[in-house]
N, C-alpha and C. Protein backbone atom coordinates (compact mmCIF):
# COMPACT_ATOMS: atom_id res chain seq x y z
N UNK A 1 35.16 -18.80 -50.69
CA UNK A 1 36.47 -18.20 -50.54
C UNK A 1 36.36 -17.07 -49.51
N UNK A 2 37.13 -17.00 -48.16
CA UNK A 2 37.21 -16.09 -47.41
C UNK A 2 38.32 -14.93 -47.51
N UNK A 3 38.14 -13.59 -47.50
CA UNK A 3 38.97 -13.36 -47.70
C UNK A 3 39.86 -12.34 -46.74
N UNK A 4 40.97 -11.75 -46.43
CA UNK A 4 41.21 -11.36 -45.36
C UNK A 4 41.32 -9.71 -45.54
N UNK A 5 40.66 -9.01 -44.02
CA UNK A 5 40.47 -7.29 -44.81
C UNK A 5 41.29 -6.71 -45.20
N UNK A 6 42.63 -6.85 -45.30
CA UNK A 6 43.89 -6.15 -45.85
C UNK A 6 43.62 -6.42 -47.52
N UNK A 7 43.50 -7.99 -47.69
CA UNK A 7 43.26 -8.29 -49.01
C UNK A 7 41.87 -7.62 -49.59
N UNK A 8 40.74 -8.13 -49.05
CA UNK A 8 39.63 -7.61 -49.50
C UNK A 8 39.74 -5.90 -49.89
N UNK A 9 40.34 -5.33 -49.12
CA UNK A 9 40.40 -3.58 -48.82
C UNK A 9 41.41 -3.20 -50.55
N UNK A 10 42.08 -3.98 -50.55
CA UNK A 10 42.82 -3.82 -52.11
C UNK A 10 42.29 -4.43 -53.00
N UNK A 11 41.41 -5.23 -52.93
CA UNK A 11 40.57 -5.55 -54.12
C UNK A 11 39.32 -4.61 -54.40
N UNK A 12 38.55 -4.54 -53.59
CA UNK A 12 37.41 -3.46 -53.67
C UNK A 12 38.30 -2.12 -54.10
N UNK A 13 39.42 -1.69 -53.34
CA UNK A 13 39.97 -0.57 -53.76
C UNK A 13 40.07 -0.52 -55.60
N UNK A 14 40.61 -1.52 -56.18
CA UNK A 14 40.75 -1.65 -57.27
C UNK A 14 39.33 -1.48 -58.05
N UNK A 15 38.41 -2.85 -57.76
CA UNK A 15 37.43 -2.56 -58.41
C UNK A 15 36.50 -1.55 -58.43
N UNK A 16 36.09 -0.73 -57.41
CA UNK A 16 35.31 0.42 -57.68
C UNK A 16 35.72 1.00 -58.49
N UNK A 17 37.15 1.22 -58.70
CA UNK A 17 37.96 2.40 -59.70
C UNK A 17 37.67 1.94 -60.99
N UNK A 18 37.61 0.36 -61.24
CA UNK A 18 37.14 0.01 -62.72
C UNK A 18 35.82 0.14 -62.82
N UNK A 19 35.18 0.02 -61.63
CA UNK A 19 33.35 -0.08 -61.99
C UNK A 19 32.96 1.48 -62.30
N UNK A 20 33.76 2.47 -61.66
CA UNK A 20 33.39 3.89 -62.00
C UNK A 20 33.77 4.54 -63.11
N UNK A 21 35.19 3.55 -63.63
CA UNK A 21 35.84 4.34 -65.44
C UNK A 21 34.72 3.58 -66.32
N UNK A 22 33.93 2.67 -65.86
CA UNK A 22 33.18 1.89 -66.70
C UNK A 22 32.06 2.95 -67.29
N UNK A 23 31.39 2.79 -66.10
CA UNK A 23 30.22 3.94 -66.24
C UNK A 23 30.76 5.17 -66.61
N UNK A 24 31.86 5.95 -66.43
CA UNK A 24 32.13 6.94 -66.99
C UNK A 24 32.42 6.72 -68.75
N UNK A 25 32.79 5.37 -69.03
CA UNK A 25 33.46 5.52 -70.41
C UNK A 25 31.72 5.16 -71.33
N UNK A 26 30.92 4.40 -70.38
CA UNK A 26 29.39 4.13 -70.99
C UNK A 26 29.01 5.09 -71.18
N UNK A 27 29.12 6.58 -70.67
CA UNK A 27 28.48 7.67 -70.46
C UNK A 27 28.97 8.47 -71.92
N UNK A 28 30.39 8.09 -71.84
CA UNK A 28 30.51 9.07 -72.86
C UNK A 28 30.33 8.69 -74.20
N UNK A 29 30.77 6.73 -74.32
CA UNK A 29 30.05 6.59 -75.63
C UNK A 29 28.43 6.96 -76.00
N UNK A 30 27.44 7.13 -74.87
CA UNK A 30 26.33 7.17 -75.02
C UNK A 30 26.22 9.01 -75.66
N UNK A 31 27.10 9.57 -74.90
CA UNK A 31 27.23 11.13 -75.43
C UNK A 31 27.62 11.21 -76.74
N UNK A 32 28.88 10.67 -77.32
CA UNK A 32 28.98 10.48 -78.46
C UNK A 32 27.79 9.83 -79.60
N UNK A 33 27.11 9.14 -78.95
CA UNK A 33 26.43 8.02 -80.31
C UNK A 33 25.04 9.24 -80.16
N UNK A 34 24.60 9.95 -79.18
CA UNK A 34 23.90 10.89 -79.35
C UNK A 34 24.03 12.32 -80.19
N UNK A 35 25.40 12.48 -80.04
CA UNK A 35 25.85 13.75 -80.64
C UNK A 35 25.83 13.42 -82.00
N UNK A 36 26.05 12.58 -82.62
CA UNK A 36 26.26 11.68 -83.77
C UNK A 36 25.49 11.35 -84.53
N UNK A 37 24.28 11.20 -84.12
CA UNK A 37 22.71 10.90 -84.15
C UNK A 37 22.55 12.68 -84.45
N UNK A 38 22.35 13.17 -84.10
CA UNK A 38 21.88 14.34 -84.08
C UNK A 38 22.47 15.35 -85.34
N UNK A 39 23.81 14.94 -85.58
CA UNK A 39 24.48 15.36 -86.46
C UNK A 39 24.38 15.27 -87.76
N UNK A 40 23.77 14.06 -87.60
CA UNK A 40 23.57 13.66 -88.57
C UNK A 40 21.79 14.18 -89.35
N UNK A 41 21.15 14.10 -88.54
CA UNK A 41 19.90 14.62 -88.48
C UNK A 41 19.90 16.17 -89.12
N UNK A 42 20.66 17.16 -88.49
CA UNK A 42 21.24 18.40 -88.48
C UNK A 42 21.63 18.55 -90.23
N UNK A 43 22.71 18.09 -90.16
CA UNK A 43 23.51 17.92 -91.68
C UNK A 43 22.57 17.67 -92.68
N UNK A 44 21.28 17.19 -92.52
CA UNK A 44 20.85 16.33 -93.58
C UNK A 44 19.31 16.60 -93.82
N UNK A 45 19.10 17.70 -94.51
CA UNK A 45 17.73 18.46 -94.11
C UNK A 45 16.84 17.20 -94.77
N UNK A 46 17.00 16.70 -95.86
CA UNK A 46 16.19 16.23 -96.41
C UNK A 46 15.57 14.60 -95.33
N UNK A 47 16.32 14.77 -94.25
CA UNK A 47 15.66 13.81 -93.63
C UNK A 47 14.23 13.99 -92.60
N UNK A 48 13.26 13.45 -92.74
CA UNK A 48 12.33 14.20 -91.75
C UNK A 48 12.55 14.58 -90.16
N UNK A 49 12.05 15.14 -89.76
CA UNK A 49 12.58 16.02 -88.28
C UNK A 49 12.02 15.18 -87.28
N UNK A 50 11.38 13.71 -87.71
CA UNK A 50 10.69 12.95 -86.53
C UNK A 50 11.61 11.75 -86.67
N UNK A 51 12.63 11.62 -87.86
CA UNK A 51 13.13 10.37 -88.19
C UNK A 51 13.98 10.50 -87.18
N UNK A 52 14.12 9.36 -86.41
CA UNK A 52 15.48 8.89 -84.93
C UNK A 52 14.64 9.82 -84.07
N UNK A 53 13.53 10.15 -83.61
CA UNK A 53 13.68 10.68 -82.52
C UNK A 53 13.24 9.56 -81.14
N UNK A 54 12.67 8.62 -81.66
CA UNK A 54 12.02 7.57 -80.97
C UNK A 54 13.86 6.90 -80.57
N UNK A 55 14.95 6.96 -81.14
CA UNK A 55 16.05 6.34 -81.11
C UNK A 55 16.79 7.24 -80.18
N UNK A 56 16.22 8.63 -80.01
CA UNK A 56 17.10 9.72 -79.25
C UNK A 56 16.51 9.98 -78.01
N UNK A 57 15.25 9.59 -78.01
CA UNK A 57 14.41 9.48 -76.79
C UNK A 57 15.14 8.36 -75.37
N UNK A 58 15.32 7.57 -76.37
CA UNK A 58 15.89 6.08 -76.04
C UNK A 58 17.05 6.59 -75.02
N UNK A 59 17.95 6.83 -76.21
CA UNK A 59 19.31 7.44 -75.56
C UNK A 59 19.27 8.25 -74.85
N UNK A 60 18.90 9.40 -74.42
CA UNK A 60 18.09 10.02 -73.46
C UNK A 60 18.43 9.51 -72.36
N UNK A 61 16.96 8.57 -71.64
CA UNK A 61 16.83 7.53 -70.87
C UNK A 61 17.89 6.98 -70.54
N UNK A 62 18.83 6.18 -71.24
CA UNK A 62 20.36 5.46 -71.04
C UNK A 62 20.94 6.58 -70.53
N UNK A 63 21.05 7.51 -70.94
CA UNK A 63 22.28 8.29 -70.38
C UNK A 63 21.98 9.19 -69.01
N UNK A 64 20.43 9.12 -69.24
CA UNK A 64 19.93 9.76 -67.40
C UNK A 64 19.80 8.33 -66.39
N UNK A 65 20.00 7.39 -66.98
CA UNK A 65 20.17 6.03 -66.20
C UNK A 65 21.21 5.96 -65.67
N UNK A 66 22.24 6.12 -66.63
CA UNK A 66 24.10 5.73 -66.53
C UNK A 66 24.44 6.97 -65.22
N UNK A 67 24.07 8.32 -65.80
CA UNK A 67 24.43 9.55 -64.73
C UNK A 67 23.58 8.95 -63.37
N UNK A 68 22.82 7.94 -62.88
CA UNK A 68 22.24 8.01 -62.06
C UNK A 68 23.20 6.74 -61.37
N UNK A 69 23.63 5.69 -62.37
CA UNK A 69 24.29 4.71 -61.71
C UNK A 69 25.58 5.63 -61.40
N UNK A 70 26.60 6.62 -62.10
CA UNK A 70 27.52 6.99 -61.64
C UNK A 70 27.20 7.80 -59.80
N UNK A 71 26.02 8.18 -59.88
CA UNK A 71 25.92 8.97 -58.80
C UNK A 71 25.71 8.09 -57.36
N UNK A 72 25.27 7.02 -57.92
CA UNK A 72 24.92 5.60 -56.76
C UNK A 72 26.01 5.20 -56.63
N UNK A 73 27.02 5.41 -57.41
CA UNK A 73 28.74 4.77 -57.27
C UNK A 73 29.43 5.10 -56.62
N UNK A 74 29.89 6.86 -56.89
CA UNK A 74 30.46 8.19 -55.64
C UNK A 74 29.96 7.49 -54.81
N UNK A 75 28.34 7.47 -54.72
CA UNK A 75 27.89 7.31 -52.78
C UNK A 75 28.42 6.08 -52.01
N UNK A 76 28.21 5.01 -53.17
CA UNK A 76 28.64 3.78 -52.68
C UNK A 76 30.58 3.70 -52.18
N UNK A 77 31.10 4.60 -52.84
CA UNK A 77 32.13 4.93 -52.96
C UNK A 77 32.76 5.59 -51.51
N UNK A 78 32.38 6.43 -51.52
CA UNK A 78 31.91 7.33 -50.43
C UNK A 78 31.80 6.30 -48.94
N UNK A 79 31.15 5.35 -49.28
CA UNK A 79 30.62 4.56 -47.76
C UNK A 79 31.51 3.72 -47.63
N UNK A 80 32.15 3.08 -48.77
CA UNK A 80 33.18 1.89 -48.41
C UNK A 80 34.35 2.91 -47.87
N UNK A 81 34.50 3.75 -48.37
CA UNK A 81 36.13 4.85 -47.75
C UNK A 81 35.29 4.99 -45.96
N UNK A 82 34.50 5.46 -45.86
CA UNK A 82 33.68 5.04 -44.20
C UNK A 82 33.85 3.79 -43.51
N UNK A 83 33.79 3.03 -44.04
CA UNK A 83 34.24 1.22 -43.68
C UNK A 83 34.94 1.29 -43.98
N UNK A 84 36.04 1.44 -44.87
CA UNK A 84 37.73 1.11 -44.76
C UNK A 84 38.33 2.24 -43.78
N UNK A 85 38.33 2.96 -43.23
CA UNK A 85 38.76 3.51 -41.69
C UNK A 85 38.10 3.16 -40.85
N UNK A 86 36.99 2.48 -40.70
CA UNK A 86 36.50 1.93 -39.35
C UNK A 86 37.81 0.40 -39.27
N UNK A 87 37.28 -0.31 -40.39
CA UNK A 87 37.66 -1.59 -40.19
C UNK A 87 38.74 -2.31 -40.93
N UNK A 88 39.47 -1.12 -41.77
CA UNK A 88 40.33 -1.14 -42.28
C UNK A 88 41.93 -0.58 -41.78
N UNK A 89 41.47 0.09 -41.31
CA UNK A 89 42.74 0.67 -40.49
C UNK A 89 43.90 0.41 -39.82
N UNK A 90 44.72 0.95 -39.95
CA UNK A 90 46.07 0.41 -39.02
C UNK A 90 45.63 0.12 -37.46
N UNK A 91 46.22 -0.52 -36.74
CA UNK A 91 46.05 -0.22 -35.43
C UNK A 91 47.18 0.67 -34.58
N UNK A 92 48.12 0.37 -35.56
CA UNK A 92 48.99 1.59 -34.81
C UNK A 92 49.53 2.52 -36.23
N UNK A 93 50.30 3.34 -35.88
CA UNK A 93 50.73 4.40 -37.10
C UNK A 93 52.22 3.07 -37.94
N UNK A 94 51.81 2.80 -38.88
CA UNK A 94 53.14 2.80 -39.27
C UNK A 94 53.61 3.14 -41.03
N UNK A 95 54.77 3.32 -40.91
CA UNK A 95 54.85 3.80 -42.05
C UNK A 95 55.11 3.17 -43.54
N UNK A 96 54.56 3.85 -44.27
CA UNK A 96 54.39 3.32 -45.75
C UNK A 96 55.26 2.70 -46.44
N UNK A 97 56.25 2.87 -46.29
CA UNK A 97 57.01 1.85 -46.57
C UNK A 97 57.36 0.83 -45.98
N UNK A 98 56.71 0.41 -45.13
CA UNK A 98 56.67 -1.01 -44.31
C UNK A 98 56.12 -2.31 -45.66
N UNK A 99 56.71 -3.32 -45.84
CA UNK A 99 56.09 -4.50 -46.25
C UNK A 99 54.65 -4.05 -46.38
N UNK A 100 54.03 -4.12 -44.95
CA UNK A 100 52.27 -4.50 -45.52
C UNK A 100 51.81 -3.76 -46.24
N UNK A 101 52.43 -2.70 -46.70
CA UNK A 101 51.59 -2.17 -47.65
C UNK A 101 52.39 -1.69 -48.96
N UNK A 102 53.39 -2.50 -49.14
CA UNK A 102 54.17 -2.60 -50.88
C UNK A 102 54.51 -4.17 -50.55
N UNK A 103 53.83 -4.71 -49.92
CA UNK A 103 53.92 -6.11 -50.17
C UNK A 103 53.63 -6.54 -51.40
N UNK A 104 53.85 -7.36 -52.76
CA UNK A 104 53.54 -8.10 -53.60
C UNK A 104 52.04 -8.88 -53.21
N UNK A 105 52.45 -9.77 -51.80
CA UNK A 105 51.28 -10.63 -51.69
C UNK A 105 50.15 -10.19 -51.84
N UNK A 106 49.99 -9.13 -51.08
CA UNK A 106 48.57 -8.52 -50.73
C UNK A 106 47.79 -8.14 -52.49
N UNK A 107 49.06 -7.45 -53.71
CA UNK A 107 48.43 -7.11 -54.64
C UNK A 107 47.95 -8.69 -55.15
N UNK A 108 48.85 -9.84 -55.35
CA UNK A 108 48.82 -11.09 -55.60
C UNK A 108 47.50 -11.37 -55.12
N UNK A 109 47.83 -11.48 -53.78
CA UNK A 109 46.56 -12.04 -53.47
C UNK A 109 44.47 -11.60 -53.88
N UNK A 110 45.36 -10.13 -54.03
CA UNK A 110 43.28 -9.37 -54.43
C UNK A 110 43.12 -9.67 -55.86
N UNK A 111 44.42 -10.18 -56.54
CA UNK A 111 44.35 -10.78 -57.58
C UNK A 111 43.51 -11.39 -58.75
């Protein structure tokens, strides 16, 4: 499937925005199920002070993973907005309310 850069430029536009609430919403369940973990640990003296830590270690790791994929995302983010004004761009000025860009098709089409 080929696709054309007006179309492509509104599809990528779209999906980065879901690939970045993704990792942001991974991040925070991982914050939560840690805080939670811990709370529980906290609350509950009679549990030993080594029990879940091998499980919090874990989570740890995931969540310095996830902050590392969000930060590869911005950048990646970052470079496609660099390529969509090189090769995305109008060639002449026109204005926003023109068709090509509240066209239906174009959303249809990145569809």
């Amino acid at each position: 499937m080929s696709l054309s850069i007006p179309v492509a430029t509104v599809r990528i536009a779209r999906e980065i925005n879901q690939a970045e609430a993704a990792i942001d919403q991974a991040l925070a369940a991982t914050a939560a199920l840690m805080h939670s973990s811990m709370v529980a640990r906290v609350d509950n003296p009679a549990i030993d002070a080594a029990c879940g830590h091998t499980a919090l270690m874990r989570m740890h790791k995931t969540f310095g993973g996830l902050l590392a994929a969000r930060s590869d995302m911005l950048r990646a983010h970052g470079s496609l907005k660099s390529d969509a004004r090189e090769y995305a761009g109008a060639d002449e000025p026109t204005c926003p309310d023109k068709e090509v860009f509240t066209g239906a098709e174009l959303v249809e089409a990145a569809g």
